[in-house]
C-alpha atoms as a PDB file:
ATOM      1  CA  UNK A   1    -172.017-120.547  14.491  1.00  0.00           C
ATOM      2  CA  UNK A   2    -173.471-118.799  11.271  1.00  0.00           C
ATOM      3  CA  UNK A   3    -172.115-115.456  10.447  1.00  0.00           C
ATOM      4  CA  UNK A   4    -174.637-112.359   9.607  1.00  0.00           C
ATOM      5  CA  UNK A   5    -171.904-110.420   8.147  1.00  0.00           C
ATOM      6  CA  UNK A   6    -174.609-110.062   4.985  1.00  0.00           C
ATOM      7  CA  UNK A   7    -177.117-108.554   7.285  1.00  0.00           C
ATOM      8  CA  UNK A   8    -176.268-104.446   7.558  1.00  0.00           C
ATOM      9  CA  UNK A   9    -177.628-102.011  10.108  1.00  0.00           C
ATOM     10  CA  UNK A  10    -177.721 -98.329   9.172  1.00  0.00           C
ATOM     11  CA  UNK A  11    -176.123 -96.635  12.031  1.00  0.00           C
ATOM     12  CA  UNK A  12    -175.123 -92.417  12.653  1.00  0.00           C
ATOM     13  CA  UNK A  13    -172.106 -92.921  13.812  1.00  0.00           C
ATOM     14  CA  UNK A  14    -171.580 -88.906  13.908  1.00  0.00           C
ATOM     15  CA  UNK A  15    -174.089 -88.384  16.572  1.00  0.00           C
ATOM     16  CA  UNK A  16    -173.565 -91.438  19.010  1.00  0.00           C
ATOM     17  CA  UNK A  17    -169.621 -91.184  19.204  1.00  0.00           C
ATOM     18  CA  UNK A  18    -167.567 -88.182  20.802  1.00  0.00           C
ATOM     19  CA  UNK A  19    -163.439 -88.630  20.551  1.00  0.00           C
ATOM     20  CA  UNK A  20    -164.044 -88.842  24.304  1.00  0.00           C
ATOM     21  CA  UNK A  21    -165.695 -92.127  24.170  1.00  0.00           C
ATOM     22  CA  UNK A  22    -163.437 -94.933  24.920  1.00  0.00           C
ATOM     23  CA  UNK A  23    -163.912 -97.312  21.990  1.00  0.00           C
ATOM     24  CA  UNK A  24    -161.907-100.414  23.194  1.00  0.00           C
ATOM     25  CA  UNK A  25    -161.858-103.143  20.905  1.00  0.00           C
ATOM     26  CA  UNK A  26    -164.152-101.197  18.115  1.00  0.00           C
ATOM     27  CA  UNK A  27    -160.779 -98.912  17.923  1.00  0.00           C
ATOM     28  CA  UNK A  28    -159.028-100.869  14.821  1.00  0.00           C
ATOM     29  CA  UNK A  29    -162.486-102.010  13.314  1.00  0.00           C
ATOM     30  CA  UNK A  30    -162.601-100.319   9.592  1.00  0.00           C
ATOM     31  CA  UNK A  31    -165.380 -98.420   8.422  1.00  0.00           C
ATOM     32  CA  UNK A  32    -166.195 -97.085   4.969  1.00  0.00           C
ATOM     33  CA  UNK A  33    -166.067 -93.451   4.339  1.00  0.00           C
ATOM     34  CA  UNK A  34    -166.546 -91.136   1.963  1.00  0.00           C
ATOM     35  CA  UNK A  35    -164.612 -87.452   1.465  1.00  0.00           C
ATOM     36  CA  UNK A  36    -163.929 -85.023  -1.040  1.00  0.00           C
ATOM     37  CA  UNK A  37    -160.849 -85.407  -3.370  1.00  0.00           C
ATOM     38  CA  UNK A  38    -159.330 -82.700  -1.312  1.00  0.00           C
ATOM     39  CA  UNK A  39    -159.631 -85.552   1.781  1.00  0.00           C
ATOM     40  CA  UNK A  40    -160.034 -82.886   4.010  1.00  0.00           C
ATOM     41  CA  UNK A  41    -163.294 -81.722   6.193  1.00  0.00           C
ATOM     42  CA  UNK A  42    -165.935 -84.465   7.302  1.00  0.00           C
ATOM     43  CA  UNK A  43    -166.011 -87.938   7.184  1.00  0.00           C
ATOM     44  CA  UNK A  44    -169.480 -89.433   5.548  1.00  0.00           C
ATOM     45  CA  UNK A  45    -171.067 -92.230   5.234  1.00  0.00           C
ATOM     46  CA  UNK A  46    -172.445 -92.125   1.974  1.00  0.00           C
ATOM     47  CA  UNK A  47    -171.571 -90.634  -1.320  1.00  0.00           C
ATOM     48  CA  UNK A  48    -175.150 -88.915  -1.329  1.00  0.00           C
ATOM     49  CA  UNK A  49    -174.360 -87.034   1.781  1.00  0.00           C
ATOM     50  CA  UNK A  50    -175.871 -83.485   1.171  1.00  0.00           C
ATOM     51  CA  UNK A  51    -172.134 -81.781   2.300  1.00  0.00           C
ATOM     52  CA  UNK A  52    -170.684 -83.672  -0.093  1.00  0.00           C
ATOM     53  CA  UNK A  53    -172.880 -82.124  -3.464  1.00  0.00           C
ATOM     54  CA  UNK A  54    -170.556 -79.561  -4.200  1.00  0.00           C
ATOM     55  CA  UNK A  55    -167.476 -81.555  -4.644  1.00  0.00           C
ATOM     56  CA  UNK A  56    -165.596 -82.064  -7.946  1.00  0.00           C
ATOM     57  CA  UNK A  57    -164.934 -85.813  -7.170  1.00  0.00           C
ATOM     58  CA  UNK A  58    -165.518 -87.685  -4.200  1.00  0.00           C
ATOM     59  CA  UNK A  59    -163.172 -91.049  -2.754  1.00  0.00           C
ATOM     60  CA  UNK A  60    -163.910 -93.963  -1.234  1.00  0.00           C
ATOM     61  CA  UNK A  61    -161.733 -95.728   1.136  1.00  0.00           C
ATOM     62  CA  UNK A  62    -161.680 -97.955   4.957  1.00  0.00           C
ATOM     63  CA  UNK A  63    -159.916 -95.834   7.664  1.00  0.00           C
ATOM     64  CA  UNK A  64    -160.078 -97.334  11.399  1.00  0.00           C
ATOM     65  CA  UNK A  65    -162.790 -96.521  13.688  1.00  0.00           C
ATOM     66  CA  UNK A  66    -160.562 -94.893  15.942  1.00  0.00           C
ATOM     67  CA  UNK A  67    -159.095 -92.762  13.355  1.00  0.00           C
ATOM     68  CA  UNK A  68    -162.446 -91.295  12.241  1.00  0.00           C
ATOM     69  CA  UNK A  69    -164.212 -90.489  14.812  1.00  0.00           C
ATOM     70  CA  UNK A  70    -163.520 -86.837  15.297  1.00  0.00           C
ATOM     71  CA  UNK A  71    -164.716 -86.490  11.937  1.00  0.00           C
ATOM     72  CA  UNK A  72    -167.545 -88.179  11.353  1.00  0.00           C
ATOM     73  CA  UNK A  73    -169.921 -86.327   9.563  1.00  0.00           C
ATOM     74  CA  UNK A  74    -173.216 -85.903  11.959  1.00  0.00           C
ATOM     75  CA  UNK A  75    -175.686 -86.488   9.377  1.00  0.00           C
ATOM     76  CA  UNK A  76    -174.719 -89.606   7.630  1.00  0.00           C
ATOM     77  CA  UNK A  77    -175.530 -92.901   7.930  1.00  0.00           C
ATOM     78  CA  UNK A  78    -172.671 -96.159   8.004  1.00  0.00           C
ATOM     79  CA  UNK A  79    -173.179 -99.590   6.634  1.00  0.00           C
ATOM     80  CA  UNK A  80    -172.504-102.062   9.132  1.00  0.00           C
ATOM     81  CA  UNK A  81    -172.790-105.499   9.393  1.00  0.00           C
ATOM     82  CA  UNK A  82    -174.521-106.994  12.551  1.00  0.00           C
ATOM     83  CA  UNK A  83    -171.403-108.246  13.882  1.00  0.00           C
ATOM     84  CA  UNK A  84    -169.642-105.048  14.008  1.00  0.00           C
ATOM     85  CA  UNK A  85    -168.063-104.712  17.150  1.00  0.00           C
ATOM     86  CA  UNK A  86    -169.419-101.018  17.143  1.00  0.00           C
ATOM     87  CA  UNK A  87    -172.894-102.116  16.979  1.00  0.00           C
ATOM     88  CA  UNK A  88    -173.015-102.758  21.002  1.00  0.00           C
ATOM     89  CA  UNK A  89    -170.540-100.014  22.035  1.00  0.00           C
ATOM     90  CA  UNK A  90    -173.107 -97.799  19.967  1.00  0.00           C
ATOM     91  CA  UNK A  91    -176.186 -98.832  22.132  1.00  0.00           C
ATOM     92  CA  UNK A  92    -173.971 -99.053  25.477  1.00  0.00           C
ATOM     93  CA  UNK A  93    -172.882 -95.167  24.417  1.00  0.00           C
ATOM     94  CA  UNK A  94    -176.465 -94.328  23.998  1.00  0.00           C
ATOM     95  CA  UNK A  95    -177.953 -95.678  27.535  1.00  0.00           C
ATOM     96  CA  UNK A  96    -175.552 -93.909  28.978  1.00  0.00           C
ATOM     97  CA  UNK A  97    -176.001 -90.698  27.268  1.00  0.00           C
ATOM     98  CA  UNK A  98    -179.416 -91.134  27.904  1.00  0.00           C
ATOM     99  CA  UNK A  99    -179.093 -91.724  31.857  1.00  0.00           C
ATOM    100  CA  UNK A 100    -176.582 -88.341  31.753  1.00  0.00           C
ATOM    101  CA  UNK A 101    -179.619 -86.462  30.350  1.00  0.00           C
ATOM    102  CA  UNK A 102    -181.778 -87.771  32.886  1.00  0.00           C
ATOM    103  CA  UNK A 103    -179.167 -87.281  35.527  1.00  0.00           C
ATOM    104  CA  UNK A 104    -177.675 -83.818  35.210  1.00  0.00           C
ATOM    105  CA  UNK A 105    -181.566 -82.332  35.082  1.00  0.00           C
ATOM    106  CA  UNK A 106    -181.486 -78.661  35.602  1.00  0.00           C
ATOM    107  CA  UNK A 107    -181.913 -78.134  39.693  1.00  0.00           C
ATOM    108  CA  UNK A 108    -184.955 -75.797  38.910  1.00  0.00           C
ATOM    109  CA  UNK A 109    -186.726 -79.367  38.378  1.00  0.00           C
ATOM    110  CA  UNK A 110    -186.811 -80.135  41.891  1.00  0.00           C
ATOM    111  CA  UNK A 111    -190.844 -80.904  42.356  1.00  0.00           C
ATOM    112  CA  UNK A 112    -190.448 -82.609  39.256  1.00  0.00           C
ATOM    113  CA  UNK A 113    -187.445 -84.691  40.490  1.00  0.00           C
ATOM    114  CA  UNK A 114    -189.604 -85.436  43.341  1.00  0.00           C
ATOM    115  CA  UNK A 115    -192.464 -86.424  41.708  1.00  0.00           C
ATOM    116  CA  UNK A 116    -191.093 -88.860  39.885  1.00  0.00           C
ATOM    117  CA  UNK A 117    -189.054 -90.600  42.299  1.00  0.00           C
ATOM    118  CA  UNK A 118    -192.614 -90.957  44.182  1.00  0.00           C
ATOM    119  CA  UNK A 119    -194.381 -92.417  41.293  1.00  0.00           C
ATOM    120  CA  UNK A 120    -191.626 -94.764  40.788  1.00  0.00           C
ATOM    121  CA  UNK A 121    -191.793 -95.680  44.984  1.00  0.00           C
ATOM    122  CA  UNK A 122    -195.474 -95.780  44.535  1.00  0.00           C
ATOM    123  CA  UNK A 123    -195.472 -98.411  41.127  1.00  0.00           C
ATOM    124  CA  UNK A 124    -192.694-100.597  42.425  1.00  0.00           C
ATOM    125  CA  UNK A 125    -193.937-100.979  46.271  1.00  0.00           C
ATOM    126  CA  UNK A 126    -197.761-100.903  45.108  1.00  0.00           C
ATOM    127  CA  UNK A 127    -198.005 -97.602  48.106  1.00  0.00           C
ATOM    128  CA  UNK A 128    -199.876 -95.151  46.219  1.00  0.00           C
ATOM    129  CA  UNK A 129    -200.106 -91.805  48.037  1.00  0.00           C
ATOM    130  CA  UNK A 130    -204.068 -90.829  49.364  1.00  0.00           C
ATOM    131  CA  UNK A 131    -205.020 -88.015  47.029  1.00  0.00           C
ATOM    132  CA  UNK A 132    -204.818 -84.729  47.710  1.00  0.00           C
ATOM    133  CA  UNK A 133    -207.632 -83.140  49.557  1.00  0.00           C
ATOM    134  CA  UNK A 134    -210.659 -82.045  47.594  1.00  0.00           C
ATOM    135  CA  UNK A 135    -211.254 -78.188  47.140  1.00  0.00           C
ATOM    136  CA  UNK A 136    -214.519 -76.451  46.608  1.00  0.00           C
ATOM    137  CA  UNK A 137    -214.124 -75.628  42.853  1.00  0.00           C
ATOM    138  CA  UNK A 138    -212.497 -79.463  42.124  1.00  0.00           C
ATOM    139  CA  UNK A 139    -215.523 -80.654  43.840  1.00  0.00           C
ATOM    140  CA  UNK A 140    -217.991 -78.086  41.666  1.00  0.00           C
ATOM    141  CA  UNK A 141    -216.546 -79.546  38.456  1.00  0.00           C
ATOM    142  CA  UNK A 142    -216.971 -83.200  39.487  1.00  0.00           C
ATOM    143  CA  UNK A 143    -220.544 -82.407  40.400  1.00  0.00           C
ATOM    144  CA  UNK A 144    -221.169 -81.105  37.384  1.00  0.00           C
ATOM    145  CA  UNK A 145    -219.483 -84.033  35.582  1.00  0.00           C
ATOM    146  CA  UNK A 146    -221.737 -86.644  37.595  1.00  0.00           C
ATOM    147  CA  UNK A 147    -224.890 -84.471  37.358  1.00  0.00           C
ATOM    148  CA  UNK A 148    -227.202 -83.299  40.103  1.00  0.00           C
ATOM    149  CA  UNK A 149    -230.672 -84.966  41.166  1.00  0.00           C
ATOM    150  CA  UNK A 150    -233.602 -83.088  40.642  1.00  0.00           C
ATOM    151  CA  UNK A 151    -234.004 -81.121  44.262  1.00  0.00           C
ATOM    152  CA  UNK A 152    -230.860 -80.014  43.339  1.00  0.00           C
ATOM    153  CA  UNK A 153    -228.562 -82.641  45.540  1.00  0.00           C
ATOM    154  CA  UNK A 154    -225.628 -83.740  43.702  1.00  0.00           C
ATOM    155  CA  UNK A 155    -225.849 -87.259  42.319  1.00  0.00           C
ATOM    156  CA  UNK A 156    -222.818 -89.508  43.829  1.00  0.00           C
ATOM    157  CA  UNK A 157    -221.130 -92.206  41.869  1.00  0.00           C
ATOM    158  CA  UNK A 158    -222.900 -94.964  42.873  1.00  0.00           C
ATOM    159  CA  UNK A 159    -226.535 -93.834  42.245  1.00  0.00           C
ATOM    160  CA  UNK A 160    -225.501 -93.053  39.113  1.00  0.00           C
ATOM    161  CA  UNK A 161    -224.277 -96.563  38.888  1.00  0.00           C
ATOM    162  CA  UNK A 162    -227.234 -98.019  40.364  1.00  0.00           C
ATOM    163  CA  UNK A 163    -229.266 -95.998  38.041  1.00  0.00           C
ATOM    164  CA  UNK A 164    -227.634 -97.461  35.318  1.00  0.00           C
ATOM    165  CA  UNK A 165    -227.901-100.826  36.403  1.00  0.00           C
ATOM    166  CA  UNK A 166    -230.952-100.311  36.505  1.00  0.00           C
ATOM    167  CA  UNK A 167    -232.146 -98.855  33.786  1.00  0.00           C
ATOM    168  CA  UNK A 168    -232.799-101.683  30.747  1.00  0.00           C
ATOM    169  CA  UNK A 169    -234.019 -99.360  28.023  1.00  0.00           C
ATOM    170  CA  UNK A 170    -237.316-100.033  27.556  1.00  0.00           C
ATOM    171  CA  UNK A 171    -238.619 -96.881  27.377  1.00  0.00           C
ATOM    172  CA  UNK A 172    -236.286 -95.308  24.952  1.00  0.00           C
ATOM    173  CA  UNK A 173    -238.073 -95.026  21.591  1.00  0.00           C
ATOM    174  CA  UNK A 174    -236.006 -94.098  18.462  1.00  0.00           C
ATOM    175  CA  UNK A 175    -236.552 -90.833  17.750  1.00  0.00           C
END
């Protein structure tokens, strides 16, 4: 098996891992981080790291995964090679932050809730809903839309689509 530990992904480590995240095997992996010379404060992930500007000297040193992640700075970026272990605990953490969001919705959302759970019934079963019924003024703007015959009768879609049919052009000269 060939080994991609050449290949680096740029990962914020910062925003995707809490110190309540169980990190499991990715616990004693080493990372790469960057501090002032007090060693104090945030963790970073690059030398560069805007927080980092107004230090007299900065170090360099590995620290395990588990050991940094309360203070990993929220802006920075980490070099990681594709066969970090945190690599896939990083994209598990973020599906499931994502379904959180999704699933602690604020109540007030209800008829949104709702609607979506019936567009997702409707698109997996192929049982769309009739539309709702037509009132005067949605039925005003459609006519309008389609356009209205000359005694005043509004024009329906398929005349206009037999119209078009049709019509071949031959009368149109260029203006």
């Amino acid at each position: 098996m060939s080994s991609n530990a050449g290949e680096l992904r740029h990962v914020m480590l910062g925003s995707i891992f809490k110190p309540e995240v169980p990190l499991g095997a990715a616990r004693g992996t080493p990372i790469t981080c960057h501090t002032s010379a007090t060693g104090k404060g945030k963790l970073h992930g690059s030398p560069e790291c805007r927080s980092l500007r107004s230090a007299a000297s900065v170090n360099q040193f590995d620290i395990p995964f588990g050991e940094a992640v309360e203070r990993l700075c929220t802006n920075c970026r980490w070099a990681l090679s594709t066969d970090s272990p945190i690599l896939p605990l990083g994209a598990a953490v973020n599906d499931v932050d994502s379904l959180t969001i999704w699933l602690d919705r604020d109540p007030e959302d209800e008829n949104d809730i709702k609607a979506e759970r019936d567009a997702a019934i409707a698109l997996s079963t192929g049982d769309y809903p009739p539309p709702p019924p037509m009132t005067s003024a949605t039925r005003m703007r459609k006519t309008a839309r389609l356009g209205t015959t000359r005694s005043g009768n509004a024009m329906t879609a398929p005349a206009i689509s037999a119209m078009d049919a049709s019509h071949t052009g031959a009368d149109c000269t260029p203006t």
